[in-house]
Protein backbone atom coordinates (compact mmCIF):
# COMPACT_ATOMS: atom_id res chain seq x y z
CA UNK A 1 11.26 6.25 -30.37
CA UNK A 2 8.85 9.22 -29.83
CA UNK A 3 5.94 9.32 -31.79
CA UNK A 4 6.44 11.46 -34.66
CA UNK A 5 4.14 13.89 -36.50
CA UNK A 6 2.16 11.33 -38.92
CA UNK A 7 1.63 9.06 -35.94
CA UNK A 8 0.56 11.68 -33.85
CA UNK A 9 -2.10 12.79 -36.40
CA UNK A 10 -3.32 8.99 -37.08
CA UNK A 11 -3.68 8.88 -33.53
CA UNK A 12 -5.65 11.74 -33.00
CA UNK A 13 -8.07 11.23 -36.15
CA UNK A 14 -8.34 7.98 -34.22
CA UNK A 15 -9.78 9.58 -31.23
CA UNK A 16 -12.47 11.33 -33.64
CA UNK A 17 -13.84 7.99 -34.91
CA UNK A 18 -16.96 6.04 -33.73
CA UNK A 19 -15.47 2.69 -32.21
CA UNK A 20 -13.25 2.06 -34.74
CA UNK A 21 -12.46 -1.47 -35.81
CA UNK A 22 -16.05 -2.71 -35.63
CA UNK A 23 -18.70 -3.88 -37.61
CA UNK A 24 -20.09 -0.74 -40.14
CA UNK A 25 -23.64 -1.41 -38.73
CA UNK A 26 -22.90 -0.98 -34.92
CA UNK A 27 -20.78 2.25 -36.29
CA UNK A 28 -23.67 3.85 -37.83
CA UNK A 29 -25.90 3.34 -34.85
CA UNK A 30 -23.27 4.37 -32.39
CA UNK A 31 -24.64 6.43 -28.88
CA UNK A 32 -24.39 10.07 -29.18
CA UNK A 33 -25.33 11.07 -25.90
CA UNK A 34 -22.70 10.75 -23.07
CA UNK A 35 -25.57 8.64 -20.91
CA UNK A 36 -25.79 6.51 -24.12
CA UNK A 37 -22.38 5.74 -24.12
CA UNK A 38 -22.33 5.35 -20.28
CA UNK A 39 -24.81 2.65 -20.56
CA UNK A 40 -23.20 1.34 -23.60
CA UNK A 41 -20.06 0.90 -21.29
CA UNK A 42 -22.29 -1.09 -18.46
CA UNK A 43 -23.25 -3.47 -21.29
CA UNK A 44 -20.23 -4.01 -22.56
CA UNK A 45 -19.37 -4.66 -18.73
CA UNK A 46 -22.00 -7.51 -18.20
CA UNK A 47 -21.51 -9.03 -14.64
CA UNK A 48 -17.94 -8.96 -15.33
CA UNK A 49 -16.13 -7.71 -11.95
CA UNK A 50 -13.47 -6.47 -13.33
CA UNK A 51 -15.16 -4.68 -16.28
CA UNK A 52 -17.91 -3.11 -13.51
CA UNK A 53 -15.06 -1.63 -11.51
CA UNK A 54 -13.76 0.16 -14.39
CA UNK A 55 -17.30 1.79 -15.74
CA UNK A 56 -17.37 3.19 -12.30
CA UNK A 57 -14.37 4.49 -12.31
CA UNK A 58 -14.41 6.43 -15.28
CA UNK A 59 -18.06 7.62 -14.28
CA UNK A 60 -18.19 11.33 -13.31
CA UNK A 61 -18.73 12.68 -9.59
CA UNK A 62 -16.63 9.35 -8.39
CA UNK A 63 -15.63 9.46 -5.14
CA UNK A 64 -12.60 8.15 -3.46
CA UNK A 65 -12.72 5.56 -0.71
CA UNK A 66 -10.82 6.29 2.39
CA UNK A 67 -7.05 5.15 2.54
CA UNK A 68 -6.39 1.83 4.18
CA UNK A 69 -2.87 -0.13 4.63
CA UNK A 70 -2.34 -2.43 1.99
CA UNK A 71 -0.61 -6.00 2.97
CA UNK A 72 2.26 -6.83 0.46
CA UNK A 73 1.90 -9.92 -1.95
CA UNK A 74 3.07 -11.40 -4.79
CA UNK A 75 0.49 -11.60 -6.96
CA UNK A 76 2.74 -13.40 -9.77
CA UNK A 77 5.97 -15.58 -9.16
CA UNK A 78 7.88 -12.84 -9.95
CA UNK A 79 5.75 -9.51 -9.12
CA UNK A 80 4.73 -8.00 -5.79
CA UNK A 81 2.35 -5.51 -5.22
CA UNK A 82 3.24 -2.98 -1.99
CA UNK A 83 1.15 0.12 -1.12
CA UNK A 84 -1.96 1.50 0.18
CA UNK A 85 -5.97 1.24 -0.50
CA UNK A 86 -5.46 3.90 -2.45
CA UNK A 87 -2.61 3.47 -4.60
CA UNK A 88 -0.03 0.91 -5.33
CA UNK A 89 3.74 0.28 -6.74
CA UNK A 90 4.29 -2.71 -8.80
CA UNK A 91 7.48 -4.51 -8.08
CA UNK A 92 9.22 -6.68 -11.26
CA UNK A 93 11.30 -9.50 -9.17
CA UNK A 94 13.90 -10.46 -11.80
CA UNK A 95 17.42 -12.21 -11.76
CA UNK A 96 19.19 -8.93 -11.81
CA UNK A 97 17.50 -7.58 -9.42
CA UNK A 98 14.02 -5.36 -9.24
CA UNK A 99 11.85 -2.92 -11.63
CA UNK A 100 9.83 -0.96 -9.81
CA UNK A 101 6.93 0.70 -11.20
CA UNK A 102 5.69 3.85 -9.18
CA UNK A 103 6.75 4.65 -5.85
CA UNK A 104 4.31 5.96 -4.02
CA UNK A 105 3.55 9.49 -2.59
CA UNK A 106 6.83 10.31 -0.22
CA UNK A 107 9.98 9.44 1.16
CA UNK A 108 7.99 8.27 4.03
CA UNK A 109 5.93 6.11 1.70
CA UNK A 110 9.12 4.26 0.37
CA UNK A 111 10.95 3.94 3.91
CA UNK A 112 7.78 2.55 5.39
CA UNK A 113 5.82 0.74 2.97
CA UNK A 114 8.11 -0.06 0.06
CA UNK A 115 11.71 -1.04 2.00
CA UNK A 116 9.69 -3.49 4.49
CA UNK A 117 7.17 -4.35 1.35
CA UNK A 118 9.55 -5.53 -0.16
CA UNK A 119 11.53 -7.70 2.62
CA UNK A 120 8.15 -9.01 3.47
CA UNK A 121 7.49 -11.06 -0.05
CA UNK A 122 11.41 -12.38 0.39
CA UNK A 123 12.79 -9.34 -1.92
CA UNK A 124 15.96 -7.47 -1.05
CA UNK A 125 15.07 -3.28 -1.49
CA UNK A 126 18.84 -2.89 -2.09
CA UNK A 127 18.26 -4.61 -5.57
CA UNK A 128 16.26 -2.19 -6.48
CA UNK A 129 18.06 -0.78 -10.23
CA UNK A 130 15.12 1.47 -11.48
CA UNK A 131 11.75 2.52 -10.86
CA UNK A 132 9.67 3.79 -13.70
CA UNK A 133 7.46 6.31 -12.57
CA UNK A 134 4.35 5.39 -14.61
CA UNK A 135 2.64 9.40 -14.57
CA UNK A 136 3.90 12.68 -12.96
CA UNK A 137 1.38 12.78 -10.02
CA UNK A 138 3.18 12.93 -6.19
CA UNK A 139 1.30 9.78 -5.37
CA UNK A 140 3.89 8.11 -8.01
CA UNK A 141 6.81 9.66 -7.98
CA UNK A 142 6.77 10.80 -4.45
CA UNK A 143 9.04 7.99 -2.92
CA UNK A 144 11.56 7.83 -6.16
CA UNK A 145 14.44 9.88 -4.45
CA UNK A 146 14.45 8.33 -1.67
CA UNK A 147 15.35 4.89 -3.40
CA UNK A 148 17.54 6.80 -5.79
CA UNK A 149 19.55 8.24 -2.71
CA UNK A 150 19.53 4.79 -0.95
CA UNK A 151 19.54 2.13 -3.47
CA UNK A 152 21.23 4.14 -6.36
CA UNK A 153 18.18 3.40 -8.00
CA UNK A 154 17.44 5.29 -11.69
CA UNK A 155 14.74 7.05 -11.95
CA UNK A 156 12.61 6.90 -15.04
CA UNK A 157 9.80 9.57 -16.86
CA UNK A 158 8.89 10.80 -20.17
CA UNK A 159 10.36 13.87 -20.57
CA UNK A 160 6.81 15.59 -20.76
CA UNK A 161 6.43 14.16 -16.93
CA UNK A 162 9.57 15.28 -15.98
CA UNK A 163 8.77 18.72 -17.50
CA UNK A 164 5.23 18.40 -15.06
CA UNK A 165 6.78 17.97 -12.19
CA UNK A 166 9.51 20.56 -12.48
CA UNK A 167 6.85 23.15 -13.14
CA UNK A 168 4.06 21.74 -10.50
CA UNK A 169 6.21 20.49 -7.89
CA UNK A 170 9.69 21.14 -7.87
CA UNK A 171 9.88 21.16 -4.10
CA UNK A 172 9.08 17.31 -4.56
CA UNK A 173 10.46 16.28 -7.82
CA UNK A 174 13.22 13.43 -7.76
CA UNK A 175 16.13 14.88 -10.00
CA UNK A 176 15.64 14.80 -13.45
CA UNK A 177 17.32 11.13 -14.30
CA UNK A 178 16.33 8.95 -17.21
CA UNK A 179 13.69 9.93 -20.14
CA UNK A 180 11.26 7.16 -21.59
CA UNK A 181 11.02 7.45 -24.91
CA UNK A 182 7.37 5.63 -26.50
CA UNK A 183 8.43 1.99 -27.07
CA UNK A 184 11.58 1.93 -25.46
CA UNK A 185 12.50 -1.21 -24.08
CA UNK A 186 14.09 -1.99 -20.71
CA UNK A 187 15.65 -4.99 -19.76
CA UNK A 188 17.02 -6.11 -16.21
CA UNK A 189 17.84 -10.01 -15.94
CA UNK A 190 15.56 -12.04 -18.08
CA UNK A 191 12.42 -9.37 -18.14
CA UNK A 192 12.30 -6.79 -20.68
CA UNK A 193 9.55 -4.04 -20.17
CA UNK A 194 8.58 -2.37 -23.05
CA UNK A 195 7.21 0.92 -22.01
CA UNK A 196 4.48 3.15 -24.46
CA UNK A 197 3.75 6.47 -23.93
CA UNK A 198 -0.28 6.78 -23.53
CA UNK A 199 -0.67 10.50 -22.71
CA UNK A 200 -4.04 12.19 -21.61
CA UNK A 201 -4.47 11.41 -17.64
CA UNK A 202 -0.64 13.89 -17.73
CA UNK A 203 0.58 14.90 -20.64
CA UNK A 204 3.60 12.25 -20.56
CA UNK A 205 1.69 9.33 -19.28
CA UNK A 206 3.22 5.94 -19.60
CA UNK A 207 2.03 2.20 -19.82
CA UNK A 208 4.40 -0.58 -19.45
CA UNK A 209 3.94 -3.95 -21.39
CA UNK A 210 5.69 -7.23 -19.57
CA UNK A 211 6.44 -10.66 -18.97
CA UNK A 212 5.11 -12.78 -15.59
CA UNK A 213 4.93 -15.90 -14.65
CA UNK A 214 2.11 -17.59 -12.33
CA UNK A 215 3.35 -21.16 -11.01
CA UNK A 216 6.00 -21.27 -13.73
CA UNK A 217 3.53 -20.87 -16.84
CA UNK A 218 4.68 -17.27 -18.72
CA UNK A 219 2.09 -14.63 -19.16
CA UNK A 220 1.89 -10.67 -20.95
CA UNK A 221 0.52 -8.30 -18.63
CA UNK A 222 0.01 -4.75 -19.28
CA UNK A 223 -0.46 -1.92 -16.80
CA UNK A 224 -2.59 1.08 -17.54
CA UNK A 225 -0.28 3.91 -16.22
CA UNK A 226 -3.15 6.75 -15.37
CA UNK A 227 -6.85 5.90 -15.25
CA UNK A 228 -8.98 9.00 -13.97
CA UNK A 229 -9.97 11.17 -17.07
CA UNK A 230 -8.48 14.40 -17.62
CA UNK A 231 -10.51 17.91 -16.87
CA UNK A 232 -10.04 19.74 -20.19
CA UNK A 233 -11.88 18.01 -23.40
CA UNK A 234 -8.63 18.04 -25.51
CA UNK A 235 -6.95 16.09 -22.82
CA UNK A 236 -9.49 13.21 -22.95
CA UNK A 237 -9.31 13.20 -26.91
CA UNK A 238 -5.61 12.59 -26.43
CA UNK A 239 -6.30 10.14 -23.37
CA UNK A 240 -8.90 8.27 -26.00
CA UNK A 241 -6.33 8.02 -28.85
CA UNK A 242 -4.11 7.09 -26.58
CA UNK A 243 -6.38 4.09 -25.27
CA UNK A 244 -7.07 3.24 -29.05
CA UNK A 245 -3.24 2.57 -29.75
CA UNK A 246 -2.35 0.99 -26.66
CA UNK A 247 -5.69 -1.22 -27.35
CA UNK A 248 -3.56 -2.25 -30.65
CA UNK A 249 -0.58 -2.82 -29.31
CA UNK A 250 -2.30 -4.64 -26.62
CA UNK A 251 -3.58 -7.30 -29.37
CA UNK A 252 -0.25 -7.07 -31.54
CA UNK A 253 1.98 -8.47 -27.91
CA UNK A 254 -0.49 -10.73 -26.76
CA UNK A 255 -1.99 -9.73 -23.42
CA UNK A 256 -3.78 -11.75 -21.12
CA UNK A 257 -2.85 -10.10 -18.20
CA UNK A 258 -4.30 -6.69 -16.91
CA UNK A 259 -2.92 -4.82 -13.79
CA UNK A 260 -3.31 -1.05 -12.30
CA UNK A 261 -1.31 1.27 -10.19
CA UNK A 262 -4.84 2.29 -8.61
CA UNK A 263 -6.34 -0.99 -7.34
CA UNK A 264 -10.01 0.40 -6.82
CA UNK A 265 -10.43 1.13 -10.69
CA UNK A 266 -10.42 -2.79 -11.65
CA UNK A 267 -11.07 -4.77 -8.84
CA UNK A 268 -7.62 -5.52 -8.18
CA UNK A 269 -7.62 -4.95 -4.65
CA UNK A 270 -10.69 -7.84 -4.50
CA UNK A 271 -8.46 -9.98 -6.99
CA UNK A 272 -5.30 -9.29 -4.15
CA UNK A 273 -7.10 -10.37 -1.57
CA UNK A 274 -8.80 -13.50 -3.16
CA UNK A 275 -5.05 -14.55 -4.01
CA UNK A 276 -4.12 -14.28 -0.07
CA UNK A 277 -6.93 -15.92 0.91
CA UNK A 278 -5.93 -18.81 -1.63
CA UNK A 279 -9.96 -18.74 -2.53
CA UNK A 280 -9.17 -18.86 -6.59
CA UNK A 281 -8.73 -22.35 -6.81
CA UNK A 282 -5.36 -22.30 -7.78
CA UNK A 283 -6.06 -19.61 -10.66
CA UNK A 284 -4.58 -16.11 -11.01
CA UNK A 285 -7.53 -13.26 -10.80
CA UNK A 286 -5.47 -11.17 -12.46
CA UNK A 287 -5.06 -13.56 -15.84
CA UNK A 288 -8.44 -12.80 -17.07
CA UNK A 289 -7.35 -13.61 -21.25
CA UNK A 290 -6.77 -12.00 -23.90
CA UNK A 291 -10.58 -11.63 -24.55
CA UNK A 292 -11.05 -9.36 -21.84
CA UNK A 293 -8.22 -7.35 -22.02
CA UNK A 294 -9.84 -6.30 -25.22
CA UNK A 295 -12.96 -5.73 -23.96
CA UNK A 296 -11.14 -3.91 -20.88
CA UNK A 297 -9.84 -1.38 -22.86
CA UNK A 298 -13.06 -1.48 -25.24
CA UNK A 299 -15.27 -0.47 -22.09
CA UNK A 300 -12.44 2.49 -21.27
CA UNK A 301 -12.91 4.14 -24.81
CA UNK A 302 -16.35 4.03 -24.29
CA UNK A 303 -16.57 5.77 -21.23
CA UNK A 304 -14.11 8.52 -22.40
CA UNK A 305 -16.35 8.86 -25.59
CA UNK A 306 -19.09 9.51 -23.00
CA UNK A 307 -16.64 11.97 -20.83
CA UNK A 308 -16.17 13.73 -23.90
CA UNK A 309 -19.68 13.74 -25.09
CA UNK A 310 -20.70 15.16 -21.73
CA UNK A 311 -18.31 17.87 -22.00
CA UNK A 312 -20.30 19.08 -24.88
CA UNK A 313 -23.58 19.01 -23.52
CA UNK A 314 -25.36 21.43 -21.58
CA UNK A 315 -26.98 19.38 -18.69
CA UNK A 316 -25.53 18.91 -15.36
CA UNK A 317 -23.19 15.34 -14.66
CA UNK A 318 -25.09 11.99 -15.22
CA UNK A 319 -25.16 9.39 -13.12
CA UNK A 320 -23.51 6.51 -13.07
CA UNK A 321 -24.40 3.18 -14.74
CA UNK A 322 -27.04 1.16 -13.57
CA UNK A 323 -24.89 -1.58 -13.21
CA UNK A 324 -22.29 -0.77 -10.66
């Protein structure tokens, strides 16, 4: 169900609080500056790859790398990852047939990297039922119609994404089809993905919550729909509360998986390629435990409390952490 009015409130008095949920001590002596929280972030971060990735790309002035072609894989037993350097569409391989989250930036896109993507890791593109378009950007929604008009694929948004896109780009907007509402749950075959509205990167943002499996054993991942902060300073507050609940319901479903639609903001292009190579030992990069998915999304409210902090300071961008 949507979020109504007293959750939307508790949410954003969240967003207003110093690092709620730890110790009083470390709340009282919480950074103020933005560079204090910035280098708050990189310790939090350690040597962790993953967590390293991240601080950098939530630091201002970040710029992105240069597109490259993207090999398809299966990075789970039952989810394939198909795209670009750039950005990526996560495929849900289930009995019933395929849940496919994003879908890329045109028609092109899906014809050329998503049909064949999809052949290539032993998956039939005509199974395709939905694809859940995780944020109302072209680079995720661009390739939707095309599936829809091929596959008879339903196309899925919050309504406040669907509302984007009609205003923004209606030349490129699939027609309006299906509206996520914040928890709903969608099942296909023997995966349901529960799907949570975390607005602030667009106003209708969503992050899906789901089962995988990696050589049989079950696993919770979670996939942070829209990473890159917004411009205005209201639109980070809601992007922080929304990182604050999600954190929760993170913890409440038992993550210990964490995935991206943008590979470059947490190493997952690195993790992709270590699972082609077969250099992980027989482990899955991408299972990194329900530790560090906490501290994942502990090191992203950090470095939004910084964005926001720097918002309200006079000086010029800071750099980035020391660390990455």
């Amino acid at each position: 169900m949507p979020l109504g009015p007293s959750r939307r409130a508790l949410l954003a008095t969240a967003a207003l609080l110093p690092l709620v949920g730890r110790p009083a001590e470390a709340s009282a002596a919480a950074p103020k500056t933005a560079q204090q929280y910035y280098d708050r972030a990189a310790r939090l971060a350690g040597d962790d790859p993953v967590l390293r990735a991240l601080v950098k790309a939530l630091s201002p002035g970040l710029s992105m790398p240069e597109t490259k072609p993207l090999q398809p894989l299966r990075i789970f037993d039952d989810v394939a990852v198909l795209g670009t350097s750039f950005v990526q569409a996560t495929a849900l391989l289930t009995a019933q047939g395929i849940i496919l989250i994003d879908a890329l930036g045109s028609p092109d896109d899906a014809e050329k990297i998503i049909v064949p993507g999809l052949r290539a890791v032993g998956a039939d593109p005509s199974a395709i039922k939905y694809v859940v378009v995780a944020h109302g950007h072209s680079d995720h929604f661009g390739g939707a119609q095309y599936l829809a008009d091929q596959y008879g694929a339903r196309v899925l948004m919050s309504r406040a994404d669907w509302d984007l896109i009609a205003a923004e780009r209606p030349a490129h907007a699939p027609r309006r089809d299906l509206v996520i509402a914040d928890g709903q749950r969608l099942t296909l075959g023997d995966t349901t993905v529960t799907l949570h509205h975390t607005p602030g990167h667009t106003p209708g943002t969503v992050s899906p919550i789901f089962p995988v499996r990696w050589k049989g054993r079950r696993h919770t991942a979670m996939l942070w729909g829209g990473t890159n902060p917004p411009a205005a300073t209201a639109a980070k507050r809601t992007n922080l509360a929304s990182v604050l609940s999600f954190a929760a319901t993170m913890r409440r479903a038992g993550v210990d998986v964490e995935l991206n639609n943008h590979g470059g903001a947490d190493h997952g292009l690195t993790r992709i390629e270590q699972l082609r190579a077969g250099t992980t030992g027989g482990e899955n990069p991408f299972v990194i435990g329900r530790a560090r998915t906490r501290r994942f999304m502990e090191v992203m409210e950090t470095m939004l409390r910084g964005r926001i902090a720097q918002d309200q300071e006079p000086s010029p961008a800071r750099p980035a952490p020391a660390c990455c």
